[in-house]
PDB file of N, CA and C in Angstrom:
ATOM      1  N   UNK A   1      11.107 -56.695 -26.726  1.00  0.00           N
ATOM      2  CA  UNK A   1      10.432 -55.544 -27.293  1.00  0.00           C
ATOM      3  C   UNK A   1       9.226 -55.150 -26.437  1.00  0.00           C
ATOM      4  N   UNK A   2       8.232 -55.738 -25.894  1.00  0.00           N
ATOM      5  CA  UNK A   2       6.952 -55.900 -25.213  1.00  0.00           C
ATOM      6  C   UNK A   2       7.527 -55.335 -23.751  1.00  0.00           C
ATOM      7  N   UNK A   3       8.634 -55.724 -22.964  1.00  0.00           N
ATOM      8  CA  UNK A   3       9.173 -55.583 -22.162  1.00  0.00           C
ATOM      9  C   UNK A   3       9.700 -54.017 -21.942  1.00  0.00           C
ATOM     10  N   UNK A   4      10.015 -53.446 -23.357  1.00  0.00           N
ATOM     11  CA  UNK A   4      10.757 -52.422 -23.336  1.00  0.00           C
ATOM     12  C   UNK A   4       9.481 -51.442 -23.224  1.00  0.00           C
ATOM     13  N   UNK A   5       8.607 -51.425 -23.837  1.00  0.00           N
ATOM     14  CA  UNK A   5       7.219 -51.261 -23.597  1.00  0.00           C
ATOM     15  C   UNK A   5       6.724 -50.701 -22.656  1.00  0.00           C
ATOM     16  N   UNK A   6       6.608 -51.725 -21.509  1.00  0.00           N
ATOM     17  CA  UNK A   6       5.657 -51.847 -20.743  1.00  0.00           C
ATOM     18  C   UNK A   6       6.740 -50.923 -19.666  1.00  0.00           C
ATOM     19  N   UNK A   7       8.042 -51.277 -19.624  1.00  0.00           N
ATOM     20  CA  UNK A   7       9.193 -50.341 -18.740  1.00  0.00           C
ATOM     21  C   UNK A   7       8.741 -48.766 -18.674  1.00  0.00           C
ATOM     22  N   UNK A   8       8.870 -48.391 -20.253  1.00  0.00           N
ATOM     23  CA  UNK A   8       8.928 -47.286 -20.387  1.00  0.00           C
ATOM     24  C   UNK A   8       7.490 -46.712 -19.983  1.00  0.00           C
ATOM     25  N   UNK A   9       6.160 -47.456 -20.260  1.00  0.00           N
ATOM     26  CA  UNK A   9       5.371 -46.820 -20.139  1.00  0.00           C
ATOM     27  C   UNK A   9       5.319 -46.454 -18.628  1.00  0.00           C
ATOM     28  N   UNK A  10       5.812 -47.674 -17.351  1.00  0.00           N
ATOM     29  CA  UNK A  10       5.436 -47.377 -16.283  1.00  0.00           C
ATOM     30  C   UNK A  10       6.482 -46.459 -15.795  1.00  0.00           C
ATOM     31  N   UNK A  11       7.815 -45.704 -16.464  1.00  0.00           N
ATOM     32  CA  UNK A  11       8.531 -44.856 -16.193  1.00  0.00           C
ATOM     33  C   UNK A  11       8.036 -43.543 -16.492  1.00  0.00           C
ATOM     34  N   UNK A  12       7.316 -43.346 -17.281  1.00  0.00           N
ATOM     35  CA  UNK A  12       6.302 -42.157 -17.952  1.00  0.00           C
ATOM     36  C   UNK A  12       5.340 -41.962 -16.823  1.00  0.00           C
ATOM     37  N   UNK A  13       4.896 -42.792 -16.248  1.00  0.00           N
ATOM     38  CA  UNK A  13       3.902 -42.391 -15.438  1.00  0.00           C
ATOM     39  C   UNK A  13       4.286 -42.431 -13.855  1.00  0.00           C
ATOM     40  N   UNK A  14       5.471 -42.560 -13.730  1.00  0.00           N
ATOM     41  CA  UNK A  14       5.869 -42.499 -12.757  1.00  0.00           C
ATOM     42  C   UNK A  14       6.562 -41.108 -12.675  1.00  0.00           C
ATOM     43  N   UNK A  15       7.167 -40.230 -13.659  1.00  0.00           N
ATOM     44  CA  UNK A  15       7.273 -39.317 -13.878  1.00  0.00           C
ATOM     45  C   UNK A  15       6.470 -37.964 -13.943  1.00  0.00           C
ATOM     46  N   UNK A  16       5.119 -38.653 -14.362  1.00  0.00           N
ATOM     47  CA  UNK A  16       4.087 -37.524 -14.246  1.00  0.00           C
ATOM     48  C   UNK A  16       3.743 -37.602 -13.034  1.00  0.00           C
ATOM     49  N   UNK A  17       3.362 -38.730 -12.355  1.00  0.00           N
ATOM     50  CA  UNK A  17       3.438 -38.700 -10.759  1.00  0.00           C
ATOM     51  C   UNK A  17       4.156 -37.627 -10.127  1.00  0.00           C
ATOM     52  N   UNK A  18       5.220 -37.611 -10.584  1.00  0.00           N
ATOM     53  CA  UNK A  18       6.287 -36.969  -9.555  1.00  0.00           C
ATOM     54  C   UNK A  18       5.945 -35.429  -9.881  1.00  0.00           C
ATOM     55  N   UNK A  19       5.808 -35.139 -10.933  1.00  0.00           N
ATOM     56  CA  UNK A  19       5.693 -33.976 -11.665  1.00  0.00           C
ATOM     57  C   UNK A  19       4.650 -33.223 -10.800  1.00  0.00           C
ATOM     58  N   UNK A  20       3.149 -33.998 -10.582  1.00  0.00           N
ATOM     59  CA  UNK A  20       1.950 -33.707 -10.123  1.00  0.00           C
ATOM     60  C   UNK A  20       2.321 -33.417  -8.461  1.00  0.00           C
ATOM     61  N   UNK A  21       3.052 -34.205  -8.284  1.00  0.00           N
ATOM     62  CA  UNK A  21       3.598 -34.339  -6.626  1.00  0.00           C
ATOM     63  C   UNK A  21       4.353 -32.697  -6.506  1.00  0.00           C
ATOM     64  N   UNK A  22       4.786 -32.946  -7.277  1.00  0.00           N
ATOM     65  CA  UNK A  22       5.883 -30.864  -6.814  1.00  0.00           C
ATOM     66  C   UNK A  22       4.713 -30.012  -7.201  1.00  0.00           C
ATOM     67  N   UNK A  23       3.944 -30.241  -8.034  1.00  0.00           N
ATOM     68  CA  UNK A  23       2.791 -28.918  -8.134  1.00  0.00           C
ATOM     69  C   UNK A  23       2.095 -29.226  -6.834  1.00  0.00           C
ATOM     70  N   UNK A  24       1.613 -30.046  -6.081  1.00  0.00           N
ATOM     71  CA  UNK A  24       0.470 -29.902  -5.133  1.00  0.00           C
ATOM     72  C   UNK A  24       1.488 -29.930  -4.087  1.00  0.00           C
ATOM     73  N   UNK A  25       2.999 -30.237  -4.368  1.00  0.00           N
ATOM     74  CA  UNK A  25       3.414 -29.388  -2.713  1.00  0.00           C
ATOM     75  C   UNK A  25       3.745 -28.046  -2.828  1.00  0.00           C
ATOM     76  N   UNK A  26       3.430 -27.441  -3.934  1.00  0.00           N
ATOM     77  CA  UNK A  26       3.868 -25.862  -3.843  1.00  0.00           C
ATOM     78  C   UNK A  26       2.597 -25.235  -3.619  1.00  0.00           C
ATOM     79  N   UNK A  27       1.470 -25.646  -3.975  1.00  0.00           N
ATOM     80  CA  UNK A  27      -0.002 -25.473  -3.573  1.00  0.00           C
ATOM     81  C   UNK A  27      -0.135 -25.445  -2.247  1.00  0.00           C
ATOM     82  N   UNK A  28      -0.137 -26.578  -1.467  1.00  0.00           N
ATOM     83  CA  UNK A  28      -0.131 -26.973  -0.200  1.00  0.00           C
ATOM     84  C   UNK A  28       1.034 -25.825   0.639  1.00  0.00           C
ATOM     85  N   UNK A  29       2.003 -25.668   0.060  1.00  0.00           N
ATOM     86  CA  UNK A  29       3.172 -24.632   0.666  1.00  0.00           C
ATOM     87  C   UNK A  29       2.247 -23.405   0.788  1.00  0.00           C
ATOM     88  N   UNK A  30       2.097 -22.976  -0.354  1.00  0.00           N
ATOM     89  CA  UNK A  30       1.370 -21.419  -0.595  1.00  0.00           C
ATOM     90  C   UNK A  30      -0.308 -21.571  -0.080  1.00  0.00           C
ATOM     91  N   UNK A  31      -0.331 -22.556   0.185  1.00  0.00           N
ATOM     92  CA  UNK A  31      -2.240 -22.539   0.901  1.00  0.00           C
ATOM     93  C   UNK A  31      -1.692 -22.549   2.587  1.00  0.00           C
ATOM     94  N   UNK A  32      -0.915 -23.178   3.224  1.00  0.00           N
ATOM     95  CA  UNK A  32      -0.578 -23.280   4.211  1.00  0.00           C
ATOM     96  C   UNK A  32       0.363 -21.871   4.778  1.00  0.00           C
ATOM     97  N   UNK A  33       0.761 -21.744   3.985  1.00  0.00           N
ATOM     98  CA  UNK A  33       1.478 -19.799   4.068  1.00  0.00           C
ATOM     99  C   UNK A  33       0.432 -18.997   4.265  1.00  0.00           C
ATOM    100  N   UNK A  34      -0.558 -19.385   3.301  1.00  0.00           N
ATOM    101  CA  UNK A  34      -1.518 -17.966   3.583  1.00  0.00           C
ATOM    102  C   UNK A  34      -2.154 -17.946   4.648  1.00  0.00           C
ATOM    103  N   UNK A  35      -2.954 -19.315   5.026  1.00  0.00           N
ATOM    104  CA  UNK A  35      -3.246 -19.578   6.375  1.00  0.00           C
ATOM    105  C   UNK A  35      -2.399 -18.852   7.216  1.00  0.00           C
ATOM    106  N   UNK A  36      -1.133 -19.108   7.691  1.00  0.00           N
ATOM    107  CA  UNK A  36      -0.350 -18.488   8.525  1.00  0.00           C
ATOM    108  C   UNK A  36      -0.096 -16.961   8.580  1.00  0.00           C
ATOM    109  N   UNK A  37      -0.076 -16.242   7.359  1.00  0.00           N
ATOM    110  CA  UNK A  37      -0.359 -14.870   7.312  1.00  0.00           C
ATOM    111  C   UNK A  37      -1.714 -14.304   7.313  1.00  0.00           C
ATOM    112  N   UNK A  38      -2.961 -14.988   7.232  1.00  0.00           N
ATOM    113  CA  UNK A  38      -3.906 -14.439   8.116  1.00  0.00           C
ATOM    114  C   UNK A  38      -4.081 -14.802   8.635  1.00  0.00           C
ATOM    115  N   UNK A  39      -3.095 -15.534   9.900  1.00  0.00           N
ATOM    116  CA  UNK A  39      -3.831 -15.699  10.995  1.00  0.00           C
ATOM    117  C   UNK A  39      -5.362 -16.409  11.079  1.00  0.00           C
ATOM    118  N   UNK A  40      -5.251 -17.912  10.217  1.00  0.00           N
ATOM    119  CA  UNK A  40      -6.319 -17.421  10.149  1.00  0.00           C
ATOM    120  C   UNK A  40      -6.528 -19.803  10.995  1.00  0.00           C
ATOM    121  N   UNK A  41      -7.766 -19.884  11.629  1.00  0.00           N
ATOM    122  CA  UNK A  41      -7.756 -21.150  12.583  1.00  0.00           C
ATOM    123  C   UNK A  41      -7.998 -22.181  11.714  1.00  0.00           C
ATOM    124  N   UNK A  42      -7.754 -22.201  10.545  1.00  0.00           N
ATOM    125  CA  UNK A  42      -8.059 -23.496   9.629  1.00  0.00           C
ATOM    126  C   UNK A  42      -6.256 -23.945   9.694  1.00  0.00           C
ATOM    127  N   UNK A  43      -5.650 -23.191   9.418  1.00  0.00           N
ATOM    128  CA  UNK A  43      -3.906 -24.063   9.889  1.00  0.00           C
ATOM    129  C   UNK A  43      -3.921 -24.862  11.140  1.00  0.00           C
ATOM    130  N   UNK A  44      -4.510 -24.813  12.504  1.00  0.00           N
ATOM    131  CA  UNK A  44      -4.570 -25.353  13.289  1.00  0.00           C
ATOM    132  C   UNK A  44      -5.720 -26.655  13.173  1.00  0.00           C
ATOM    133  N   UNK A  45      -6.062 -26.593  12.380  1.00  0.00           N
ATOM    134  CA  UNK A  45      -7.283 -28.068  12.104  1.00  0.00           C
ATOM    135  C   UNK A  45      -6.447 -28.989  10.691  1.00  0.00           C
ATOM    136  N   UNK A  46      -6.012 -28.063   9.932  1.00  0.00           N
ATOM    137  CA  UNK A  46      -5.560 -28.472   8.830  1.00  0.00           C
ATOM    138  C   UNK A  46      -3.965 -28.105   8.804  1.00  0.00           C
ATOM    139  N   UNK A  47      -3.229 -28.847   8.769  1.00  0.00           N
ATOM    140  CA  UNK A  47      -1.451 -28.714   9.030  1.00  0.00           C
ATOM    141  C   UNK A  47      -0.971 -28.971   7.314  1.00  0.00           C
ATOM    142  N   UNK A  48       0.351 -28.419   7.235  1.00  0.00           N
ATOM    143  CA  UNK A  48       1.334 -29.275   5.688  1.00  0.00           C
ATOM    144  C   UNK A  48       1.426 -30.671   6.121  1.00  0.00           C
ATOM    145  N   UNK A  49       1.532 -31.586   6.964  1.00  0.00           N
ATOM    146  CA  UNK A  49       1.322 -33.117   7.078  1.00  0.00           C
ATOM    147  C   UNK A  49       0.158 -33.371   6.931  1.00  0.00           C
ATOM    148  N   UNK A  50      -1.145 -32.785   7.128  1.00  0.00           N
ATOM    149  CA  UNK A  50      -2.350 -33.234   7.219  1.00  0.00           C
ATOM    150  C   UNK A  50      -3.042 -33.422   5.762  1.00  0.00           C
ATOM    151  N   UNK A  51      -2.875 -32.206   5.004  1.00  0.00           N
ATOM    152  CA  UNK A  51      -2.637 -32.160   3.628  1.00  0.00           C
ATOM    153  C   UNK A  51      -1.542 -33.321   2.648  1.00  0.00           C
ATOM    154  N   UNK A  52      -0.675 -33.160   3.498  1.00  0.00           N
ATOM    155  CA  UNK A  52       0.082 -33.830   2.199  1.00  0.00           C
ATOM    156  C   UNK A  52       0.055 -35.511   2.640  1.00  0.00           C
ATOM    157  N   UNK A  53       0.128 -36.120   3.853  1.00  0.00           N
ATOM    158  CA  UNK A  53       0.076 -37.166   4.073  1.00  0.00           C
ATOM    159  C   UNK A  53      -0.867 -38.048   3.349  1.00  0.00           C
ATOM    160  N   UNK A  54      -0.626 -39.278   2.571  1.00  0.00           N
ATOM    161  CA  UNK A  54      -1.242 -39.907   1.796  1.00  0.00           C
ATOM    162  C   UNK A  54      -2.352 -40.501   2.858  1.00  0.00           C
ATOM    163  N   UNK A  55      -4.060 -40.262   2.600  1.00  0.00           N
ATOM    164  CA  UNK A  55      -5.146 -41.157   3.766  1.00  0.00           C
ATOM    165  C   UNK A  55      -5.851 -41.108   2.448  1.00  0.00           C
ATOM    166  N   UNK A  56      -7.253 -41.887   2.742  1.00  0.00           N
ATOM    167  CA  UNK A  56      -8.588 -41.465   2.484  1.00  0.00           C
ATOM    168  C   UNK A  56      -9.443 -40.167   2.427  1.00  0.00           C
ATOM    169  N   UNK A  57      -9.290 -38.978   3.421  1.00  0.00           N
ATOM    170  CA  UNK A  57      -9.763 -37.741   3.093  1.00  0.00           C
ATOM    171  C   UNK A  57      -8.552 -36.813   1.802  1.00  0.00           C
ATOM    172  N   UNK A  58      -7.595 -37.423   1.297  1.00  0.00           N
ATOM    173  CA  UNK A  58      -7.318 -36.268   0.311  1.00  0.00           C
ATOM    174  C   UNK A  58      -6.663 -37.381  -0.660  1.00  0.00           C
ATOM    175  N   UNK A  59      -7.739 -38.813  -1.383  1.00  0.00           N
ATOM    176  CA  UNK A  59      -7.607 -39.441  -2.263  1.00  0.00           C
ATOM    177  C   UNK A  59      -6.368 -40.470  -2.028  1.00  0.00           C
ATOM    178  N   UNK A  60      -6.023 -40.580  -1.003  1.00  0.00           N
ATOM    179  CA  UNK A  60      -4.559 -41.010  -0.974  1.00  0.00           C
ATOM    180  C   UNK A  60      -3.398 -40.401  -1.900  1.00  0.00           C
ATOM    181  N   UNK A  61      -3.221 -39.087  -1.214  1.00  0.00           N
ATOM    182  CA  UNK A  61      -1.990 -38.698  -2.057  1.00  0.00           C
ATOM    183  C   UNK A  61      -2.498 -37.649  -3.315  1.00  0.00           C
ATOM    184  N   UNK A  62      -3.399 -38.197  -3.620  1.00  0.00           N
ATOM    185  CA  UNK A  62      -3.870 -37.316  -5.057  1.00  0.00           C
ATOM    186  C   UNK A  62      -4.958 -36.273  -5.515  1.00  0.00           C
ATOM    187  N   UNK A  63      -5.687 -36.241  -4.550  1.00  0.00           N
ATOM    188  CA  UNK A  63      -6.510 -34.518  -4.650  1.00  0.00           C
ATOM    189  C   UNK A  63      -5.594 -33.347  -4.777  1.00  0.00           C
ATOM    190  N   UNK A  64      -5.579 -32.283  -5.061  1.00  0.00           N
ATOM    191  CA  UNK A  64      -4.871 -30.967  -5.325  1.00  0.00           C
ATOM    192  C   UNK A  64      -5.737 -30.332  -4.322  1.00  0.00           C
ATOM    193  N   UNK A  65      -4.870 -29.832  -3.385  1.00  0.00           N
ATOM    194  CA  UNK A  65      -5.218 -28.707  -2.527  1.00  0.00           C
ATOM    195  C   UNK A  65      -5.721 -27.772  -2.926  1.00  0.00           C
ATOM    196  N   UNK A  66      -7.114 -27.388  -2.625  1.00  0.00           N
ATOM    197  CA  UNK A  66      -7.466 -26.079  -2.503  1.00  0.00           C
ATOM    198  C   UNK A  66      -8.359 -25.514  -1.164  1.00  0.00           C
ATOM    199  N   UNK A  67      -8.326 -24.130  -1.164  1.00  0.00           N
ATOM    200  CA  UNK A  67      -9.073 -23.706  -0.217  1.00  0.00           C
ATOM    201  C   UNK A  67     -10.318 -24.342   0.380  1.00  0.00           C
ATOM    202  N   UNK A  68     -10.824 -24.212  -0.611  1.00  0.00           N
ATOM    203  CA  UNK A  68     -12.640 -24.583  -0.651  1.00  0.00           C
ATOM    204  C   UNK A  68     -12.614 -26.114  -0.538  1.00  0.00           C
ATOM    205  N   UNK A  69     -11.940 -27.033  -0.323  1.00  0.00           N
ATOM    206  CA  UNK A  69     -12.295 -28.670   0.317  1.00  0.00           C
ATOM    207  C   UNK A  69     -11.338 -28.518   1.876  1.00  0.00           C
ATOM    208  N   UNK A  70     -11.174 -27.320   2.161  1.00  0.00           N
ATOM    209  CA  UNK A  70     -10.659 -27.192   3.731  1.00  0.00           C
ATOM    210  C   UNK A  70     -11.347 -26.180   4.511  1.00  0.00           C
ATOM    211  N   UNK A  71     -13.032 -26.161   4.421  1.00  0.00           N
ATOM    212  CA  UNK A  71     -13.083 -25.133   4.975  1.00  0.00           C
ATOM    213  C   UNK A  71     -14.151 -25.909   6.131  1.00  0.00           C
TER     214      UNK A  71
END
């Protein structure tokens, strides 16, 4: 019973993980698009690997992209 528990809970949150993961790559998609349609030199400092790659500057994996912590 305790077992069934503890399964499910870490399947729940492994789920919202994932969940959180497709919103900040469609963020990262559409922040990195716009960059590219204006032309504008923050895509060349800041890439879609640079963003999405799990480090220390973007929480490992878990900050949400926005403009204003890439400028």
């Amino acid at each position: 019973m305790m077992y069934s528990i503890i399964l499910q809970s870490i399947l729940f949150l492994t789920l919202i993980y994932f969940v959180y993961q497709l919103f900040r790559n469609k963020a990262t998609y559409n922040l990195v698009s716009k960059w590219i349609y204006e032309d504008n030199d923050l895509y060349e400092k800041y890439d879609y690997n640079f963003i999405m790659k799990p480090s220390k500057h973007n929480w490992y994996g878990l900050m949400y992209p926005t403009e204003n912590k890439y400028k």
